[in-house]
Protein backbone atom coordinates (compact mmCIF):
# COMPACT_ATOMS: atom_id res chain seq x y z
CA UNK A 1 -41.53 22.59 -13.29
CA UNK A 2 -38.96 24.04 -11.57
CA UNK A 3 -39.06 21.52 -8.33
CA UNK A 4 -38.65 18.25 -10.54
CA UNK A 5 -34.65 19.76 -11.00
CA UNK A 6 -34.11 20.27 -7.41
CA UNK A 7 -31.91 17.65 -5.85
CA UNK A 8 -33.11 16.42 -2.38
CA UNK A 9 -30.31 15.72 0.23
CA UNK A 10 -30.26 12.34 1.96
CA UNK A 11 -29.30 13.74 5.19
CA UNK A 12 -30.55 17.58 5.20
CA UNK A 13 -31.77 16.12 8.84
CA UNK A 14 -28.92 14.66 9.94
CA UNK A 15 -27.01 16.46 13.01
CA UNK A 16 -23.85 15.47 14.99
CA UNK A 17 -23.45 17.37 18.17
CA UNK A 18 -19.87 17.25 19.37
CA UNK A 19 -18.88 14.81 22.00
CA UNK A 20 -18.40 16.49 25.99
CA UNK A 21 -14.99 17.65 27.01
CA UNK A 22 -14.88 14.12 28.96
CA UNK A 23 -15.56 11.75 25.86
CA UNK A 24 -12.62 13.78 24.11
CA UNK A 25 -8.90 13.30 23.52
CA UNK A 26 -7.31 16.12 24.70
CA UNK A 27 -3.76 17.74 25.57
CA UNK A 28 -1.73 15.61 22.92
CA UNK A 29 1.05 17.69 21.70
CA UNK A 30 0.32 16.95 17.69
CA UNK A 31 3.26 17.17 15.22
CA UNK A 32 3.64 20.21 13.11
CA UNK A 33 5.19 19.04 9.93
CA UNK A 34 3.90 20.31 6.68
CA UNK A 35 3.81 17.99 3.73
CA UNK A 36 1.41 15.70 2.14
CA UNK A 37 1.28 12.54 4.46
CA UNK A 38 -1.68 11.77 6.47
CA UNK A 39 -1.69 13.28 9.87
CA UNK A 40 -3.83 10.84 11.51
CA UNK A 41 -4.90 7.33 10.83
CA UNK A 42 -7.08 4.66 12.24
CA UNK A 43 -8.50 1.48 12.51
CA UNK A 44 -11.09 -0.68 14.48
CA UNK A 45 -9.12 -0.29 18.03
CA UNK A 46 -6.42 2.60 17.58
CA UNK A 47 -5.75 5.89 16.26
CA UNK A 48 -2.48 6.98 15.50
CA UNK A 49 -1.06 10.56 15.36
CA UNK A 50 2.66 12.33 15.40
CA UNK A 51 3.24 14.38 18.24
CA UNK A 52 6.13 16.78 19.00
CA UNK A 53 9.05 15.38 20.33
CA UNK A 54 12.54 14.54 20.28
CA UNK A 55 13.40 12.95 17.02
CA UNK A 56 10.11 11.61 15.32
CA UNK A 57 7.52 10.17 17.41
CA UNK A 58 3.74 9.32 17.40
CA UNK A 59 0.88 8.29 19.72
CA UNK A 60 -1.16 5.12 19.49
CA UNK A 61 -3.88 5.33 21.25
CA UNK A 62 -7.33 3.11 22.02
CA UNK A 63 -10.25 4.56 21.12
CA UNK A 64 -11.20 4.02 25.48
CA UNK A 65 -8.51 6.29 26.28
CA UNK A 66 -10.88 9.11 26.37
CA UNK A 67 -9.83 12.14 28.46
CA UNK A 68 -6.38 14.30 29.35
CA UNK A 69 -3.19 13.05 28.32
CA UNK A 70 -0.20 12.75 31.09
CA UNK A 71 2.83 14.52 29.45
CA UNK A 72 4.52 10.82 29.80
CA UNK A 73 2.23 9.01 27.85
CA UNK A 74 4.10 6.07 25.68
CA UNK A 75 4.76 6.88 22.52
CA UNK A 76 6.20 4.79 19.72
CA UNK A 77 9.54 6.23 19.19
CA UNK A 78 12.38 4.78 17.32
CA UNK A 79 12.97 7.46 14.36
CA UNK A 80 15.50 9.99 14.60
CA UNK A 81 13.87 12.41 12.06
CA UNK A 82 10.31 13.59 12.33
CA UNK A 83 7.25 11.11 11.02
CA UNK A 84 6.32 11.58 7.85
CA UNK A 85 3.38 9.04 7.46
CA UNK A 86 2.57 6.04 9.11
CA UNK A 87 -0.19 3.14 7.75
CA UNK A 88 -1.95 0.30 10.04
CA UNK A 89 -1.70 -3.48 8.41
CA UNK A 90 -5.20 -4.73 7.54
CA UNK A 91 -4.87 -7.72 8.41
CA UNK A 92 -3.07 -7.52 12.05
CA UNK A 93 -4.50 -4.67 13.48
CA UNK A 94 -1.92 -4.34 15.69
CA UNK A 95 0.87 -3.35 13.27
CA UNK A 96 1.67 -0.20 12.19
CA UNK A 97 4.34 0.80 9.94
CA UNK A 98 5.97 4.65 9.94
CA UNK A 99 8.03 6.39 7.56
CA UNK A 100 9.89 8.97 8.71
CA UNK A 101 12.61 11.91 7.19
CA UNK A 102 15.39 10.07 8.91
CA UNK A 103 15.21 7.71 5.35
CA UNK A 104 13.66 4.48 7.21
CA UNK A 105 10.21 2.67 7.37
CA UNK A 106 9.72 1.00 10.49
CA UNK A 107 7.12 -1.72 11.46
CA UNK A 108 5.80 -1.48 14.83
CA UNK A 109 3.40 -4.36 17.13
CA UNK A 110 1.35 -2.62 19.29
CA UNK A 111 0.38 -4.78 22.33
CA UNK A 112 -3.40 -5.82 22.85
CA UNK A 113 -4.55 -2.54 25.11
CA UNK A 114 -2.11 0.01 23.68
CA UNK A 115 1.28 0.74 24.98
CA UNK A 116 2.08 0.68 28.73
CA UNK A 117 5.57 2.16 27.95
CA UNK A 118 7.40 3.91 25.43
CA UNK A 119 8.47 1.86 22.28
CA UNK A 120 11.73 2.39 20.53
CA UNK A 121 12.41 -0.83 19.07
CA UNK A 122 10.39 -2.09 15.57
CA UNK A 123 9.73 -5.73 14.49
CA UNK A 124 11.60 -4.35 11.21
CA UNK A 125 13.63 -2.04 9.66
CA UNK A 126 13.47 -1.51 6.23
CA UNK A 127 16.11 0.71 4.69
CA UNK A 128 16.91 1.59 0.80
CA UNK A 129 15.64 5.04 0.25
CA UNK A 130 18.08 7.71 -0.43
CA UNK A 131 15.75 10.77 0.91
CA UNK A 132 12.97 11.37 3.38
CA UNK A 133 10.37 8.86 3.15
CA UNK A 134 6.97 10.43 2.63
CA UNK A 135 3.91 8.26 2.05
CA UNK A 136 3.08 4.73 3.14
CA UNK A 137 0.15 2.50 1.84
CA UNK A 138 -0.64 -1.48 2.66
CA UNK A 139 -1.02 -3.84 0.27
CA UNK A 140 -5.06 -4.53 0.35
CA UNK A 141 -4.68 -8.20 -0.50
CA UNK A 142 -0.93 -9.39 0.41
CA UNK A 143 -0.63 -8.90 4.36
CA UNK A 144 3.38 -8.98 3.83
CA UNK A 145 3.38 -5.99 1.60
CA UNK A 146 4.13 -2.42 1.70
CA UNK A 147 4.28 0.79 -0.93
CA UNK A 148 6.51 3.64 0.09
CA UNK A 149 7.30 6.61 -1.86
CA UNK A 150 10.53 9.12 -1.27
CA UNK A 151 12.52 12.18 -2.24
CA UNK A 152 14.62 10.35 -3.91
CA UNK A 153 12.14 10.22 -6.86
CA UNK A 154 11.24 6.27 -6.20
CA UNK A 155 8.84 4.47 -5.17
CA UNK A 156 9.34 1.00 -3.29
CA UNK A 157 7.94 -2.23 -2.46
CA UNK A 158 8.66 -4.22 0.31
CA UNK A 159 8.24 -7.32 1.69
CA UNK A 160 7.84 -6.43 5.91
CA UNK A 161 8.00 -10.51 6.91
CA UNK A 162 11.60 -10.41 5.10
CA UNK A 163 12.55 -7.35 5.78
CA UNK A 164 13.41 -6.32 2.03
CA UNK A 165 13.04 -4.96 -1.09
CA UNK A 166 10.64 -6.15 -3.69
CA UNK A 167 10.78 -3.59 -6.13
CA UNK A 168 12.06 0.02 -6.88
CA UNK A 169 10.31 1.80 -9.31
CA UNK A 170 12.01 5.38 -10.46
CA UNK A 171 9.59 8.24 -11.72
CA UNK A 172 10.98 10.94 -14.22
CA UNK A 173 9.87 13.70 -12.35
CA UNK A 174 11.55 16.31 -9.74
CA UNK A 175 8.50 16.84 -8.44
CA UNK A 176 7.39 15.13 -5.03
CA UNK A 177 4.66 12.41 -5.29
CA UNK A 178 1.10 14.02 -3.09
CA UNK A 179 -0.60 10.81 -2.58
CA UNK A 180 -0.68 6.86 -3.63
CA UNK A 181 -3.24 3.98 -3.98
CA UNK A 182 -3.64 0.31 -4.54
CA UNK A 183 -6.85 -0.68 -6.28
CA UNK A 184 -8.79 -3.37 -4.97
CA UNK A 185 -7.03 -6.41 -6.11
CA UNK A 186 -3.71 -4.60 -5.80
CA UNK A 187 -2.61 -5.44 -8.88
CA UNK A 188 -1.79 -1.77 -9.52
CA UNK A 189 -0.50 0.76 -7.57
CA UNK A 190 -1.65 4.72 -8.44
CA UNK A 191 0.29 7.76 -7.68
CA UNK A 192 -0.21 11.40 -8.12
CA UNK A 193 2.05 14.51 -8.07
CA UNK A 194 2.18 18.30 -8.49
CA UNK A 195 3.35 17.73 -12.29
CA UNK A 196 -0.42 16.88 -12.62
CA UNK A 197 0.58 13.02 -13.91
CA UNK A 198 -1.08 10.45 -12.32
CA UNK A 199 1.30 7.20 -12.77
CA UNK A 200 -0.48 3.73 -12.88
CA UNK A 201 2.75 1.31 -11.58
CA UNK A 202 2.26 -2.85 -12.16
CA UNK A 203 2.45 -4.41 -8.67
CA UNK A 204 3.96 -7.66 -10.43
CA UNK A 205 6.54 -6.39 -13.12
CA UNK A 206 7.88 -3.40 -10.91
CA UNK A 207 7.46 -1.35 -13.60
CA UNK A 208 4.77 1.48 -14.85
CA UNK A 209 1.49 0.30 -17.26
């Protein structure tokens, strides 16, 4: 009786050994920043992760750049406060956007191959928050859009092919928002925060539902 309440794992078999030292990614000097952004993010031909240095600055790399790390590898480098969060566009796979405590949100092309030099000049600048930016997310059905969130209590919508400000929508809270996401259609926009509220914001009105 007691073996017909036993739950069987689907992959009590499965093992991963870890990849050699030569199939790994190794001496990259990785950002210490504490908060609640993502500290690594990918998509079908990079990775991207902040690494320590001057002013705020992260790596995108090809998933074929296997191996050591040269001290001068390019980096994408235009913030002058560290990264907070960065997001890749799912539809060009190429473009990443960062957020950063310097107040901005960049958008950043990445040539076909990864960089070859260091990059400190975005496609776009998009500027408005009052605080340190802290979370990014992509639209999942609008290519042009972007959802930021802040310490200045708000969070923003933005059109990157403009270059401006679709919405701002102000939470009563002093407590900073820990994560954010579209549903599928992304006709709502989700975020949650250490006052335990989760806040359900409409992507069309700008305002919450």
């Amino acid at each position: 009786m007691t073996s017909q309440f036993v739950r069987s794992s689907k992959y009590r078999h499965v093992y991963i050994e870890p990849a050699k030292i030569e199939k790994c990614y190794t001496n990259l000097r990785l950002a210490t920043a504490t908060g609640e952004q993502n500290y690594i993010k990918a998509n079908t031909k990079f990775f991207a992760v902040a690494i320590q240095a001057g002013g705020g600055a992260f790596a995108v790399v090809p998933y074929d750049k296997v191996g050591k790390f040269d001290s001068d590898y390019p980096l994408v480098g235009g913030h002058r406060g560290a990264i907070m969060d960065f997001d890749f566009n799912p539809f060009h796979e190429h473009l990443i956007a960062s957020a950063s405590d310097d107040t901005t949100i960049k958008i950043w092309g990445i040539p076909e191959g990864g960089l070859t030099e260091t990059m400190t000049e975005p496609l776009v600048d998009l500027t408005g928050h009052g605080r340190k930016v802290t979370l990014l997310g992509f639209h999942p059905t609008a290519s042009n859009v972007l959802a930021s969130t802040s310490a200045d209590y708000t969070v923003r919508l933005w059109d990157i092919e403009k270059g401006s400000e679709i919405a701002n929508m102000e939470y009563n809270s002093e407590n900073l928002l820990q994560d954010l996401a579209w549903n599928y259609t992304g006709s709502t926009l989700i975020t949650s925060s250490k006052d335990k509220l989760v806040r359900m914001y409409d992507a069309r009105s700008g305002g919450l539902s």
